[in-house]
PDB file of N, CA and C in Angstrom:
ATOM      1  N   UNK A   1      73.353  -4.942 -73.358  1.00  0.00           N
ATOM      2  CA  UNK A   1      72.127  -5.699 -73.232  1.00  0.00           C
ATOM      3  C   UNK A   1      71.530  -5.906 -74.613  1.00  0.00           C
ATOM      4  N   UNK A   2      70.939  -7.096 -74.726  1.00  0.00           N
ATOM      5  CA  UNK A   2      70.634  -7.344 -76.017  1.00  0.00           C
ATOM      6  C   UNK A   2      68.549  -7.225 -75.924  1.00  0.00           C
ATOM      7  N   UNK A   3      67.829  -7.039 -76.891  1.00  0.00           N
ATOM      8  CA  UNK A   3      66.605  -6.881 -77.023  1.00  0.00           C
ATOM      9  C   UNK A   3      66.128  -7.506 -78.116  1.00  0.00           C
ATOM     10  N   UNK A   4      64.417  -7.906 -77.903  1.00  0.00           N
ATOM     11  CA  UNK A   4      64.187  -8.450 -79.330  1.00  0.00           C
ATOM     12  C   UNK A   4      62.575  -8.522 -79.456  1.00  0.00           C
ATOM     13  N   UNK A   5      61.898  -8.169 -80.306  1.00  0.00           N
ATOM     14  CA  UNK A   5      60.306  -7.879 -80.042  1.00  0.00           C
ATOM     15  C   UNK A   5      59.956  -9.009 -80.756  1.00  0.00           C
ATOM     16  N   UNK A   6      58.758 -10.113 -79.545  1.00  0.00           N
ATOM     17  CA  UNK A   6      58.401 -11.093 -80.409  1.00  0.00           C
ATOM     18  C   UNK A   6      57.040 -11.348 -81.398  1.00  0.00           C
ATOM     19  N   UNK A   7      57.639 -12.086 -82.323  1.00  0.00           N
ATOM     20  CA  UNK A   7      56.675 -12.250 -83.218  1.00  0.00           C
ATOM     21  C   UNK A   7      55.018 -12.209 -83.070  1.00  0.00           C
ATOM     22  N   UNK A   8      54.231 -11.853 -83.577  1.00  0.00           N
ATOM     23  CA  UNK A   8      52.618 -11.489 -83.525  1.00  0.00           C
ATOM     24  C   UNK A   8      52.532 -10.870 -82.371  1.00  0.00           C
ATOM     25  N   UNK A   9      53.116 -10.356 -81.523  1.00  0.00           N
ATOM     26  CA  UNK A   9      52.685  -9.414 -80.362  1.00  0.00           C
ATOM     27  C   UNK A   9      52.940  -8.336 -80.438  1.00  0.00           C
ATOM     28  N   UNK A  10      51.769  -7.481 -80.338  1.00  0.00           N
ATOM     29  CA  UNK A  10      51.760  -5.688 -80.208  1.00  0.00           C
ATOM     30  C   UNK A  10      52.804  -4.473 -79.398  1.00  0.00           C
ATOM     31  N   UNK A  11      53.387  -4.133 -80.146  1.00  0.00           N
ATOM     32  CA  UNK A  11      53.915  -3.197 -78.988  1.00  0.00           C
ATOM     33  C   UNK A  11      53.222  -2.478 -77.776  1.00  0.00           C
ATOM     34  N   UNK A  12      53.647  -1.956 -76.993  1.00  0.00           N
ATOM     35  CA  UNK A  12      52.899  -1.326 -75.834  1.00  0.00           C
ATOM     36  C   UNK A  12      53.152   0.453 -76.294  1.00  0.00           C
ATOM     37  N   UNK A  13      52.507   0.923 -76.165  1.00  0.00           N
ATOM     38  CA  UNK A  13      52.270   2.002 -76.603  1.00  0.00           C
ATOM     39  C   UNK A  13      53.708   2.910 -75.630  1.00  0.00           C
ATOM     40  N   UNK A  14      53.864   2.639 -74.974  1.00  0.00           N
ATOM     41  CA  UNK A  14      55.459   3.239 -74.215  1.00  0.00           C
ATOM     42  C   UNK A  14      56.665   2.674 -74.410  1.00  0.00           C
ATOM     43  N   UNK A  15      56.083   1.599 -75.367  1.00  0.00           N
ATOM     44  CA  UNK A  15      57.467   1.128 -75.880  1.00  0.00           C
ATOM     45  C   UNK A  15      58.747   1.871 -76.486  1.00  0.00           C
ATOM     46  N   UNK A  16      58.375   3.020 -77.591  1.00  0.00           N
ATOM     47  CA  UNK A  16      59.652   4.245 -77.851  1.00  0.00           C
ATOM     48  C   UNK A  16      60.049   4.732 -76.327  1.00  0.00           C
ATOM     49  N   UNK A  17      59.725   4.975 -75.409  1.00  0.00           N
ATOM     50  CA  UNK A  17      60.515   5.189 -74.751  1.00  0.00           C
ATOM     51  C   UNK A  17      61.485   4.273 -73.725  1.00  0.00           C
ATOM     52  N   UNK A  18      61.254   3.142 -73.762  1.00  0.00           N
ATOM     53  CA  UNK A  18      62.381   1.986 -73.566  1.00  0.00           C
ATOM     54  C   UNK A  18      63.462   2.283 -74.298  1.00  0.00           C
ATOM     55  N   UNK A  19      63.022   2.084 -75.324  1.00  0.00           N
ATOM     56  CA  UNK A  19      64.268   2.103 -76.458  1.00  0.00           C
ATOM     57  C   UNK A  19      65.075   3.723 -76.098  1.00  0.00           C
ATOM     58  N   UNK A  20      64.451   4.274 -75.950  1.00  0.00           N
ATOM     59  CA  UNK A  20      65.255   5.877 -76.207  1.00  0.00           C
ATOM     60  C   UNK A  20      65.875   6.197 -74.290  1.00  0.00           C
ATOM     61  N   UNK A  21      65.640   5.186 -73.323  1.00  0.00           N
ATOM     62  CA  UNK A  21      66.082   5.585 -72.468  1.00  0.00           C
ATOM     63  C   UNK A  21      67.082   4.289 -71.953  1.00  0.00           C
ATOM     64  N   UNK A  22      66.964   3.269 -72.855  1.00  0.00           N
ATOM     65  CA  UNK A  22      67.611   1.680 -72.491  1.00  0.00           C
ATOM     66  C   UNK A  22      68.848   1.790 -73.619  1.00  0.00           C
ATOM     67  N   UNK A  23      70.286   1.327 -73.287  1.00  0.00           N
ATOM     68  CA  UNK A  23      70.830   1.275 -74.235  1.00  0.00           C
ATOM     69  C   UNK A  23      70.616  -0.246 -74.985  1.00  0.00           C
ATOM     70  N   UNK A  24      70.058  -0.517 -75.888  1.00  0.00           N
ATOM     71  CA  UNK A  24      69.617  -1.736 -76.079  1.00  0.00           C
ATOM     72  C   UNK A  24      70.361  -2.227 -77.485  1.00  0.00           C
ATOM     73  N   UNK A  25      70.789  -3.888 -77.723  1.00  0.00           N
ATOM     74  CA  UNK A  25      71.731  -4.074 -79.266  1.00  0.00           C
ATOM     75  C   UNK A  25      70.725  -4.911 -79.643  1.00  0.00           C
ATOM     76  N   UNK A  26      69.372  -4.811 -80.869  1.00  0.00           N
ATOM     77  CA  UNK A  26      68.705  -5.697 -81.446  1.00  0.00           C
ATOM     78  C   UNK A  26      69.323  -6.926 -81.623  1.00  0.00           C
ATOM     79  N   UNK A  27      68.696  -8.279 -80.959  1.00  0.00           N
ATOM     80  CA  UNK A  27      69.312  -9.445 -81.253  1.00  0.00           C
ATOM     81  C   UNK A  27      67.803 -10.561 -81.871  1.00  0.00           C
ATOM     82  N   UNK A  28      68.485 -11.984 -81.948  1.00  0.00           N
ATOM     83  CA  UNK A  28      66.962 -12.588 -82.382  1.00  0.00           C
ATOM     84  C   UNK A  28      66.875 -13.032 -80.885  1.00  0.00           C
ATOM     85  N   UNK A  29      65.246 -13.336 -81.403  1.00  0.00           N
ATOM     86  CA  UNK A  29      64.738 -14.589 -79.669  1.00  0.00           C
ATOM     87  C   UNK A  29      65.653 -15.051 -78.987  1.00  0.00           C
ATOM     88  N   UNK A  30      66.586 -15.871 -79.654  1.00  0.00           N
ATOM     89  CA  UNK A  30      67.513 -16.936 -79.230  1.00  0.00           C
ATOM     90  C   UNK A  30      68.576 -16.504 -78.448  1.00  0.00           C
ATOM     91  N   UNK A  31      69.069 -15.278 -79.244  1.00  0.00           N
ATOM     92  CA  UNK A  31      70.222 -15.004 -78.779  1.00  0.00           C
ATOM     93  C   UNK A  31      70.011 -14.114 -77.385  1.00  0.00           C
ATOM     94  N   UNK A  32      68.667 -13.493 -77.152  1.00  0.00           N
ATOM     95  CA  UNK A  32      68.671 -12.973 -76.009  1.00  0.00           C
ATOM     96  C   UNK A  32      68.309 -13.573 -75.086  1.00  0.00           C
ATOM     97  N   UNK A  33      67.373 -15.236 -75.194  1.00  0.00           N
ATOM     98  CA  UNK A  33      67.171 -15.509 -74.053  1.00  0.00           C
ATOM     99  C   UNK A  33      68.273 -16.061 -73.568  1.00  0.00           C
ATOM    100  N   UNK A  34      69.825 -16.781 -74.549  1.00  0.00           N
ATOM    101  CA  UNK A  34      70.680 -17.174 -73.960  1.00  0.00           C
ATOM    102  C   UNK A  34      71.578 -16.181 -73.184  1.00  0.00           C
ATOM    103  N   UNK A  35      71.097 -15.030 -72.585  1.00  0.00           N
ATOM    104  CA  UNK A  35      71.355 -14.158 -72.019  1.00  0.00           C
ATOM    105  C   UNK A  35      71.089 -14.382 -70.315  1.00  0.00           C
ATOM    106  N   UNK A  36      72.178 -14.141 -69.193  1.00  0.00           N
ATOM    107  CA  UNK A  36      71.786 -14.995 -67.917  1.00  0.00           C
ATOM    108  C   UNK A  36      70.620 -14.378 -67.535  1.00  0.00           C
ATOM    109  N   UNK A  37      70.200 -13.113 -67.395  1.00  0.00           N
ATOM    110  CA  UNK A  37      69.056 -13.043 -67.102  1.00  0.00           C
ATOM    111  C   UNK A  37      68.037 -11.963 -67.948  1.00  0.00           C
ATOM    112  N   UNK A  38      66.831 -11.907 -67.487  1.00  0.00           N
ATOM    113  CA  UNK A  38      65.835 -11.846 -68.511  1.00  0.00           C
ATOM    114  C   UNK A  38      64.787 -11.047 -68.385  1.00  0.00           C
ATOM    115  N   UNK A  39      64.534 -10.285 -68.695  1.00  0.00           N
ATOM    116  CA  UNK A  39      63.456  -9.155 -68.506  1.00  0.00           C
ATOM    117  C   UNK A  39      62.529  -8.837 -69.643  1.00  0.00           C
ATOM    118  N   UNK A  40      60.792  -9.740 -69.277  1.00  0.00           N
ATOM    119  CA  UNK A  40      59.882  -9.213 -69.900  1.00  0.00           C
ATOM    120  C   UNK A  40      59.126  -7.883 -69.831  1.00  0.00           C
ATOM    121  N   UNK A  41      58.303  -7.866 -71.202  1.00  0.00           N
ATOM    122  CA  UNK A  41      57.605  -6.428 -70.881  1.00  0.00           C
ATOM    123  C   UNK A  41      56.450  -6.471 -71.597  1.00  0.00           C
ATOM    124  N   UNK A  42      55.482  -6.694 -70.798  1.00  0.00           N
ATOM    125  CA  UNK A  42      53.854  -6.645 -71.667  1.00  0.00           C
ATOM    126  C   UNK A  42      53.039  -5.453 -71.865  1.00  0.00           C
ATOM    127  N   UNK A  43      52.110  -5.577 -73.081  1.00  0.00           N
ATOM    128  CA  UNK A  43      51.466  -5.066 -73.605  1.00  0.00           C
ATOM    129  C   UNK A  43      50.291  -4.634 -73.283  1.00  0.00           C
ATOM    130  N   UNK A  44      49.808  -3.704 -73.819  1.00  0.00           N
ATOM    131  CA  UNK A  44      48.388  -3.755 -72.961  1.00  0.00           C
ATOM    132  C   UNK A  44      47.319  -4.942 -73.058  1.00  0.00           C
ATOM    133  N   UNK A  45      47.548  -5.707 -73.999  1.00  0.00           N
ATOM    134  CA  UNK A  45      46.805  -6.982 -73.559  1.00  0.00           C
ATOM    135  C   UNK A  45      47.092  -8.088 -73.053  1.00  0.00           C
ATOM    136  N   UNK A  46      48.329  -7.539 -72.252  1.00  0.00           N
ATOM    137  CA  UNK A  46      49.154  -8.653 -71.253  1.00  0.00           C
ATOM    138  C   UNK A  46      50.078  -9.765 -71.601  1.00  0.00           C
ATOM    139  N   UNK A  47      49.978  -9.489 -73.230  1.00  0.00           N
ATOM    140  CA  UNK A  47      51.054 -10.453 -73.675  1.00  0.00           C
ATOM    141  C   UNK A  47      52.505  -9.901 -73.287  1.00  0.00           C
ATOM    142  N   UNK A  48      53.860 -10.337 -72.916  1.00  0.00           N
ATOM    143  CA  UNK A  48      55.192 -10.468 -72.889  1.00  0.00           C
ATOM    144  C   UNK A  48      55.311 -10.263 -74.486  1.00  0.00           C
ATOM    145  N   UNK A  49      55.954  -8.895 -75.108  1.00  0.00           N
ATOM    146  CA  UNK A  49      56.207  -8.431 -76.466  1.00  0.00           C
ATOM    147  C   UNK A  49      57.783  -8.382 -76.433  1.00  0.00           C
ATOM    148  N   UNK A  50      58.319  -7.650 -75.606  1.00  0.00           N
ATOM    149  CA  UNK A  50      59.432  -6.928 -75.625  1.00  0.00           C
ATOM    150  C   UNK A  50      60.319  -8.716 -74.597  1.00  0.00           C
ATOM    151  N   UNK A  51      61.435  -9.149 -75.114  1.00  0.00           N
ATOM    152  CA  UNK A  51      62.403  -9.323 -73.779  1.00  0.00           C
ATOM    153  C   UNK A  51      64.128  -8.675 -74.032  1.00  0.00           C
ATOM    154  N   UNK A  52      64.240  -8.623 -72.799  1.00  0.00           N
ATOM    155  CA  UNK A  52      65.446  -7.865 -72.959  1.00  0.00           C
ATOM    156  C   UNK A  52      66.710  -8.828 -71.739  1.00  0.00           C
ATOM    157  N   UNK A  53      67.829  -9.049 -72.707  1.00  0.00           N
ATOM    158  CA  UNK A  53      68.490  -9.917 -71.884  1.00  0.00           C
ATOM    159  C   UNK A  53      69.968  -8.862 -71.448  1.00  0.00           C
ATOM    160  N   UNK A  54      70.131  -9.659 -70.034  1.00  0.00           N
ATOM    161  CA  UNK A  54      71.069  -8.687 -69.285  1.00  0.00           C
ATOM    162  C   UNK A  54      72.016  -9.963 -68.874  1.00  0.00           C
ATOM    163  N   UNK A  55      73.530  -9.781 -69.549  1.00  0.00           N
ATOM    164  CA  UNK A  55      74.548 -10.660 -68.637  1.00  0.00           C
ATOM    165  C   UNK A  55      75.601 -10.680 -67.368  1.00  0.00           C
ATOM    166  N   UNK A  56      75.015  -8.996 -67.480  1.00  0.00           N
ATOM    167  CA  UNK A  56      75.550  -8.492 -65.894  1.00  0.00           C
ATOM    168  C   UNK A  56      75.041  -8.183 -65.084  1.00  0.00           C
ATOM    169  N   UNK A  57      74.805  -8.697 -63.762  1.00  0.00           N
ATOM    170  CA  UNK A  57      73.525  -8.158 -62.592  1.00  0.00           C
ATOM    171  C   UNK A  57      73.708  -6.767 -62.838  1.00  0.00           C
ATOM    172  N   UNK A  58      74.859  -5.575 -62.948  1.00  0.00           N
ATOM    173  CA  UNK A  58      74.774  -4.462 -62.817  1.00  0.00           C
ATOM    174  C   UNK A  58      73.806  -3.878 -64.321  1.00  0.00           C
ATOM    175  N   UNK A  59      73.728  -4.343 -65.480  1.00  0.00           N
ATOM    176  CA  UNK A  59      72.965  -3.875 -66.603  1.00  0.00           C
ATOM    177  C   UNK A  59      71.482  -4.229 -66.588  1.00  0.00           C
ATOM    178  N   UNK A  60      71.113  -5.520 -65.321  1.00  0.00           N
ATOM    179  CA  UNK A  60      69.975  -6.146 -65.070  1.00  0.00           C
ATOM    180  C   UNK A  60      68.967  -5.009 -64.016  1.00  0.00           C
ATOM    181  N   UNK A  61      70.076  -4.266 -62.641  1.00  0.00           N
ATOM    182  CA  UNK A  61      69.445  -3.693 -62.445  1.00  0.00           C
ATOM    183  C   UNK A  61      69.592  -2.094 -62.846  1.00  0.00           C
ATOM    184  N   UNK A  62      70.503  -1.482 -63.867  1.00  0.00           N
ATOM    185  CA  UNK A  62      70.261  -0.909 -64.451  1.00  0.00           C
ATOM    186  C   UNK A  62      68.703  -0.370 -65.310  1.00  0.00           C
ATOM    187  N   UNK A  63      68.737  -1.552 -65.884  1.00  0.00           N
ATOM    188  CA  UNK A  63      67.396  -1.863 -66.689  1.00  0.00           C
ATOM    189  C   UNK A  63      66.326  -1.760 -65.931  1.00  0.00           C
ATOM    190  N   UNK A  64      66.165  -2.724 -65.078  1.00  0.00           N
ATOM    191  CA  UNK A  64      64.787  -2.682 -63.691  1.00  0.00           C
ATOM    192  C   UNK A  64      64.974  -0.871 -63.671  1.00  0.00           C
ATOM    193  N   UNK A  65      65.985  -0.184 -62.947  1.00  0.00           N
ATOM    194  CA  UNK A  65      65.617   0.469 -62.909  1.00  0.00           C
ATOM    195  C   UNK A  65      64.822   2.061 -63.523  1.00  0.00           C
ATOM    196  N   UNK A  66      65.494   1.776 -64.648  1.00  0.00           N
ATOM    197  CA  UNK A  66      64.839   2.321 -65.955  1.00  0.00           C
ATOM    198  C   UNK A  66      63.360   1.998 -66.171  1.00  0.00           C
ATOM    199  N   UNK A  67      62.795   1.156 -66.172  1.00  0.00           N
ATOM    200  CA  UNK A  67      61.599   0.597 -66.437  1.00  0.00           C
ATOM    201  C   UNK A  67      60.608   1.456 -65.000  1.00  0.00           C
ATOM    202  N   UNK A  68      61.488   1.307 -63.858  1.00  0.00           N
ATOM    203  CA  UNK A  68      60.631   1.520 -62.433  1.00  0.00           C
ATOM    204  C   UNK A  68      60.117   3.551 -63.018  1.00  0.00           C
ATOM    205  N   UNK A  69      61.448   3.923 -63.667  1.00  0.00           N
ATOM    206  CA  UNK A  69      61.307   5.378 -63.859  1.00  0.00           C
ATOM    207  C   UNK A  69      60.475   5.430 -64.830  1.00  0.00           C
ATOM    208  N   UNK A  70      59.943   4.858 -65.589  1.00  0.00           N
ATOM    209  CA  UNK A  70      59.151   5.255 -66.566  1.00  0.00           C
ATOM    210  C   UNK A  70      57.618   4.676 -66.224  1.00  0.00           C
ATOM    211  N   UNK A  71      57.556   4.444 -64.570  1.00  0.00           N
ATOM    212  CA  UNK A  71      56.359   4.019 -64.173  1.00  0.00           C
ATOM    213  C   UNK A  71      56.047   2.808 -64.205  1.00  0.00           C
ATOM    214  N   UNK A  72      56.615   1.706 -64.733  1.00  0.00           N
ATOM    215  CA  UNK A  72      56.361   0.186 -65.162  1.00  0.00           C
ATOM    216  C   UNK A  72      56.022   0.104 -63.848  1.00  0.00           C
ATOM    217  N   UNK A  73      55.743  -1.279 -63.479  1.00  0.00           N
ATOM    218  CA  UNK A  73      55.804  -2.109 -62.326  1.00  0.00           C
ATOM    219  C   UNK A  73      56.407  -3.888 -62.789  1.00  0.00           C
ATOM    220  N   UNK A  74      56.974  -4.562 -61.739  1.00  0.00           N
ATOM    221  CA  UNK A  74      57.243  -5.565 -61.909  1.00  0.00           C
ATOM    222  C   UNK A  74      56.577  -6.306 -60.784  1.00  0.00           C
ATOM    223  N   UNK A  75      56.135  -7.203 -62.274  1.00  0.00           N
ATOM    224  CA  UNK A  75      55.331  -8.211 -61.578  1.00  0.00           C
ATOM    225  C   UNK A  75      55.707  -9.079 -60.578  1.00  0.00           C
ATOM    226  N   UNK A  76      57.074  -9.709 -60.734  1.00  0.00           N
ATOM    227  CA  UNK A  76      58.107 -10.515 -59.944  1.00  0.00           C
ATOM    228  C   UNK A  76      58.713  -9.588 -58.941  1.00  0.00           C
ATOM    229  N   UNK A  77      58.105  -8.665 -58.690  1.00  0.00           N
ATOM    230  CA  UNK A  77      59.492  -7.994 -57.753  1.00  0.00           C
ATOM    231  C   UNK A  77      59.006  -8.659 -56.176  1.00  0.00           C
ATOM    232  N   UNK A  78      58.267  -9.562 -55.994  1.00  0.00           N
ATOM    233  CA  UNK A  78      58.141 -10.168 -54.405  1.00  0.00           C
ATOM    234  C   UNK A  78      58.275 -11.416 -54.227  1.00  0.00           C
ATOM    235  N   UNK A  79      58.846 -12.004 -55.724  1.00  0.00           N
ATOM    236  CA  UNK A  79      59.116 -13.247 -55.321  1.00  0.00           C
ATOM    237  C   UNK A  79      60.221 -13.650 -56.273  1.00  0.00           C
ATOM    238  N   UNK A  80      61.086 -14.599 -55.358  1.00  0.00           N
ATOM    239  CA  UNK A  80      62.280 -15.052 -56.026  1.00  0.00           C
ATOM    240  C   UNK A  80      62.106 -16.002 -57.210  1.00  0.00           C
ATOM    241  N   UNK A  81      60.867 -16.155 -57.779  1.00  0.00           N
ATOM    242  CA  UNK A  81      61.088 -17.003 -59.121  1.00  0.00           C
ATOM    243  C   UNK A  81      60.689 -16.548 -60.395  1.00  0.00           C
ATOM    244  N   UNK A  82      61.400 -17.531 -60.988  1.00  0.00           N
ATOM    245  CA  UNK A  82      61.392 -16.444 -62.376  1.00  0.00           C
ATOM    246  C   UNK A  82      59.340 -16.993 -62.593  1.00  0.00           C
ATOM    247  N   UNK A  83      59.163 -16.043 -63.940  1.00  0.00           N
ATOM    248  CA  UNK A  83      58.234 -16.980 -64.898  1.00  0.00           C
ATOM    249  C   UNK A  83      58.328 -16.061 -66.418  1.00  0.00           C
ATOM    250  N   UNK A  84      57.912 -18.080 -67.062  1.00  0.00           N
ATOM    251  CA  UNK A  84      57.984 -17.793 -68.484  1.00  0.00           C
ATOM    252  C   UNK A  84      58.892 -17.437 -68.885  1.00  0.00           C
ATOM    253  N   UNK A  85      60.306 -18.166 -68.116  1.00  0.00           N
ATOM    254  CA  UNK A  85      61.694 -17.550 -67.788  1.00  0.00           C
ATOM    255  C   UNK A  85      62.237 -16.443 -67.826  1.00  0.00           C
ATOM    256  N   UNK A  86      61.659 -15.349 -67.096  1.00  0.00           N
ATOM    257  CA  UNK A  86      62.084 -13.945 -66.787  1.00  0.00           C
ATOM    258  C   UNK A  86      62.129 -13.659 -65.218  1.00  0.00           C
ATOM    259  N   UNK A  87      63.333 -13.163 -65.338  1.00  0.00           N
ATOM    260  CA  UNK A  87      63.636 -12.559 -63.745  1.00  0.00           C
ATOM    261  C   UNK A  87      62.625 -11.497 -63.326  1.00  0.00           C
ATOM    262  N   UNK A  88      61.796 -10.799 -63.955  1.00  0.00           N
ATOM    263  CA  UNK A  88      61.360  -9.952 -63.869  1.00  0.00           C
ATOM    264  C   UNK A  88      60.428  -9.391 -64.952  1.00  0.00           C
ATOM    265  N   UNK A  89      59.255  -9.160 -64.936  1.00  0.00           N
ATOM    266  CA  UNK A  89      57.880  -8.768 -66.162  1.00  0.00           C
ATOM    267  C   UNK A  89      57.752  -7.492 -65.847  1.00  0.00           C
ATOM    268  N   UNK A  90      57.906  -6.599 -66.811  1.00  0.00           N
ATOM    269  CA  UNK A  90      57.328  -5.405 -66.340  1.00  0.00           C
ATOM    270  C   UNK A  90      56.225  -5.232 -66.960  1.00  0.00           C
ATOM    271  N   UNK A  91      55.279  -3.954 -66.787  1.00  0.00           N
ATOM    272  CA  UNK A  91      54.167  -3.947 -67.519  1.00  0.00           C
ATOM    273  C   UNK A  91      53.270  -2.557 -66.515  1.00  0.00           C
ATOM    274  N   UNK A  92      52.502  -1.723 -67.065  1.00  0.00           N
ATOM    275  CA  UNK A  92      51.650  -0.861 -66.332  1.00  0.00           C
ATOM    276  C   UNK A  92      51.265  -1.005 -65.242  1.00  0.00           C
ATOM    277  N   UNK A  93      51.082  -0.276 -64.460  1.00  0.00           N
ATOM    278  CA  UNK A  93      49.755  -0.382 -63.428  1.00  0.00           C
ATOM    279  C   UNK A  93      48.643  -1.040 -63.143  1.00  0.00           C
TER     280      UNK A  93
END
């Protein structure tokens, strides 16, 4: 899975532990959104900082589920469409 933190947006303060529990390969913007699917992750001021691209459903829900263990929630998890082209936003409580 490839990852990439975007420009002027804050990390989320639980962000080290993504990284230390996701096996993740730093890529740019580009190269991860051309990734089939797509997993945001906002900040505490609700911006999408983190995306992380997955080209195998099995590393996609790998990932979801990593995120669910570290308490995230996903925003998309009740509806089948993406947004802001992500299969899935995670982000706090």
């Amino acid at each position: 899975m490839k990852t990439t933190l975007l420009e002027g947006k804050k990390p989320a303060h639980f962000d080290k532990h993504i990284i230390g529990n996701l096996l993740l390969n730093v890529a740019t913007p580009d190269e991860v959104r051309q990734e089939k699917m797509l997993i945001g992750v906002r900040n505490e001021a609700g911006d999408i900082y983190r995306l992380i691209g997955a080209t195998k459903l099995n590393s996609f829900m790998n990932a979801v589920e990593e995120l669910f263990d570290l308490g995230l929630v996903d925003e998309l998890q009740d509806t089948e469409a993406t947004q802001d082209g992500c299969d899935a936003i995670f982000s706090e409580p």
